[in-house]
C-alpha atoms as a PDB file:
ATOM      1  CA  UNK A   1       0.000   0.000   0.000  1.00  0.00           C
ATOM      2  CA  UNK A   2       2.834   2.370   1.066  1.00  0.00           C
ATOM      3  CA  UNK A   3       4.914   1.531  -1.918  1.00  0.00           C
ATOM      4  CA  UNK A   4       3.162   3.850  -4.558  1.00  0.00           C
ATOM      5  CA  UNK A   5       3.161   6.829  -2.308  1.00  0.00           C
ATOM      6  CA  UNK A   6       6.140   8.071  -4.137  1.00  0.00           C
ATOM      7  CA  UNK A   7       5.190   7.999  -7.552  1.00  0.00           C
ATOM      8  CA  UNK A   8       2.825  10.453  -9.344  1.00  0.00           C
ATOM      9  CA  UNK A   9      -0.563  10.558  -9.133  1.00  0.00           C
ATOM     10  CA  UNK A  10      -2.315   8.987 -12.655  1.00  0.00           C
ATOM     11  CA  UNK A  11      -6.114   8.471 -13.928  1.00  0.00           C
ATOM     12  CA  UNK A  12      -5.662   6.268 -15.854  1.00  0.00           C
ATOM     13  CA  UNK A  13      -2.670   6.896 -18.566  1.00  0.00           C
ATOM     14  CA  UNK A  14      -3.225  10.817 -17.404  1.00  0.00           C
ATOM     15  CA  UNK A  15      -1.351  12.619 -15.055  1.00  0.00           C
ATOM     16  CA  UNK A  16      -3.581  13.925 -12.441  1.00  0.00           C
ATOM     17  CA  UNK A  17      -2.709  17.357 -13.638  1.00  0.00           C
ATOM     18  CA  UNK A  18      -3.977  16.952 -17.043  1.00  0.00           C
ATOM     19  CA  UNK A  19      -7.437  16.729 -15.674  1.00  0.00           C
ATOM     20  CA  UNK A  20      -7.190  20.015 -14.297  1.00  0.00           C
ATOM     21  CA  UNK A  21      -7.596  21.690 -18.307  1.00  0.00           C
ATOM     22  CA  UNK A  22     -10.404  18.759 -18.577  1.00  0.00           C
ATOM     23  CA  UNK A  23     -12.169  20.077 -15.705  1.00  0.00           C
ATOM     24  CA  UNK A  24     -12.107  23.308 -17.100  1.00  0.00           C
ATOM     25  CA  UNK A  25     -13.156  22.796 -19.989  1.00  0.00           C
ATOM     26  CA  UNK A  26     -15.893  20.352 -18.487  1.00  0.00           C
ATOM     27  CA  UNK A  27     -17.823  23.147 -16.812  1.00  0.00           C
ATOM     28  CA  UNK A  28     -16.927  25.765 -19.474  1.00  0.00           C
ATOM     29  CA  UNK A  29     -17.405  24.675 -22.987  1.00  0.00           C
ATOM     30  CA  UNK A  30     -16.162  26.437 -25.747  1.00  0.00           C
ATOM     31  CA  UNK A  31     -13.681  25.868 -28.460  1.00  0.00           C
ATOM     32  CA  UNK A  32     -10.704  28.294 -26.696  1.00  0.00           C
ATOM     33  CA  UNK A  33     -10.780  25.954 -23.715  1.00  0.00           C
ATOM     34  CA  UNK A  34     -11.368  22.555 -25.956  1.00  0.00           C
ATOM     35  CA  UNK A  35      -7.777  23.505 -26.905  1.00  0.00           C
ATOM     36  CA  UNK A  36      -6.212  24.732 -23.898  1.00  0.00           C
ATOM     37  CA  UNK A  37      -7.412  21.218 -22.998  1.00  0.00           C
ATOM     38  CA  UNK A  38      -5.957  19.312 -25.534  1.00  0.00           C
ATOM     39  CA  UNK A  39      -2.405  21.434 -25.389  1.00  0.00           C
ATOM     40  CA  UNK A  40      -2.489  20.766 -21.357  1.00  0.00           C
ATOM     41  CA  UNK A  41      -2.844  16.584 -21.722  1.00  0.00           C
ATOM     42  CA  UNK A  42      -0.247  17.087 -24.570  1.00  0.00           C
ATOM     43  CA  UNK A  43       1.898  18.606 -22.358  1.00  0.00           C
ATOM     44  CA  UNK A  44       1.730  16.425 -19.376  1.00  0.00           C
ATOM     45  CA  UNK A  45       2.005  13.555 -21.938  1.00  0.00           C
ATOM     46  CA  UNK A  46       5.313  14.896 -23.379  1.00  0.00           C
ATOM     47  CA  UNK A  47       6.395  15.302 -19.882  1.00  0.00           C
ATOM     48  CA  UNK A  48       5.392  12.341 -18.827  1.00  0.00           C
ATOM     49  CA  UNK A  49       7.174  10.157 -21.681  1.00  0.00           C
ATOM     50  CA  UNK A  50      10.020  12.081 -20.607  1.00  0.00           C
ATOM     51  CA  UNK A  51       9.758  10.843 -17.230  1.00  0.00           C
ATOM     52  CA  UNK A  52       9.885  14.157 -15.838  1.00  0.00           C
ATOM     53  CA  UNK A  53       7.861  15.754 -13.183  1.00  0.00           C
ATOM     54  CA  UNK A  54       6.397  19.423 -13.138  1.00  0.00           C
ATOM     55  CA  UNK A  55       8.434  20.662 -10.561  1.00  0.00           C
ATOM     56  CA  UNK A  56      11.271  18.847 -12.245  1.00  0.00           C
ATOM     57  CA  UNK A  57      10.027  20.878 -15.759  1.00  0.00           C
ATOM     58  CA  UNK A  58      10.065  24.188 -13.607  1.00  0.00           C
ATOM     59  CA  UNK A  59      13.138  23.573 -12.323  1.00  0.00           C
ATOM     60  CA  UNK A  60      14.642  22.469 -15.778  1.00  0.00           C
ATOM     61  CA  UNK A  61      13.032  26.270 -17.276  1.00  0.00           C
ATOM     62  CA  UNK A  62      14.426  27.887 -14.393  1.00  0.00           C
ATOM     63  CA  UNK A  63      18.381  26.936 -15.486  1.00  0.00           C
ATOM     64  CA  UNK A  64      17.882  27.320 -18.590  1.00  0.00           C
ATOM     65  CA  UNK A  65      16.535  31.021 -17.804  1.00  0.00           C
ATOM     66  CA  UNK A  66      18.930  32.044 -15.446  1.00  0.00           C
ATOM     67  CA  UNK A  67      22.292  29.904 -16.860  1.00  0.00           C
ATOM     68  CA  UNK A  68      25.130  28.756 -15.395  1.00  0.00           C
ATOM     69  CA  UNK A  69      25.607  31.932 -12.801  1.00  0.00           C
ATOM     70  CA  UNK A  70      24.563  31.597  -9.488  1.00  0.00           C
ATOM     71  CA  UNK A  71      24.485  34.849  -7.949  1.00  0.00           C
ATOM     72  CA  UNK A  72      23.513  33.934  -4.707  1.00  0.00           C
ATOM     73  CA  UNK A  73      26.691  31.959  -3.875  1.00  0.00           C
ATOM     74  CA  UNK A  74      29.295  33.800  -2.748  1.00  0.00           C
ATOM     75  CA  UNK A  75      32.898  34.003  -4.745  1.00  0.00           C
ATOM     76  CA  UNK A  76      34.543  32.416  -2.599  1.00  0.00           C
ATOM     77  CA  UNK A  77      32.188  29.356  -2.563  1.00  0.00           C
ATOM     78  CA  UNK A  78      32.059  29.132  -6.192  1.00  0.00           C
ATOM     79  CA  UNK A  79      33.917  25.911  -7.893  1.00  0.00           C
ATOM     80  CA  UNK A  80      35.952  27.290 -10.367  1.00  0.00           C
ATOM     81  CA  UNK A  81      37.310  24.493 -12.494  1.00  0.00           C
ATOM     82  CA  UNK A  82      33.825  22.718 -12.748  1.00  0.00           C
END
């Protein structure tokens, strides 16, 4: 029972997350959110086949953003042959 706690939460093939866009577009329907639906269970499916994570995704965004500098760590704590 305990051994699944780890892994992410699926409805069948979906991620959990993709449902969220179904939802919406559940109580609102329209063609706009039809899409938005269908690019958010895309998404989650890229991700997914990927074997990534959304925070994992966020945090993959974030360096490639920002770059190698890390301006919060001081110069002296910096590795400088790495």
């Amino acid at each position: 029972m305990w051994r699944y706690t780890a892994l992410p939460v699926k409805v069948a093939v979906l991620d959990a997350r993709a449902c969220i866009p179904v939802l919406i577009f559940v109580l609102y329907w329209s063609w706009t959110t039809a899409y938005i639906a269908i690019a958010g269970i895309l998404f989650f499916t890229v991700i997914s086949w990927f074997g990534l994570t959304v925070p994992a995704v966020a945090r993959l965004l974030r360096r490639l953003l920002v770059g190698s500098i890390r301006p919060a760590v001081p110069a002296w704590n910096r590795r400088r042959m790495a």
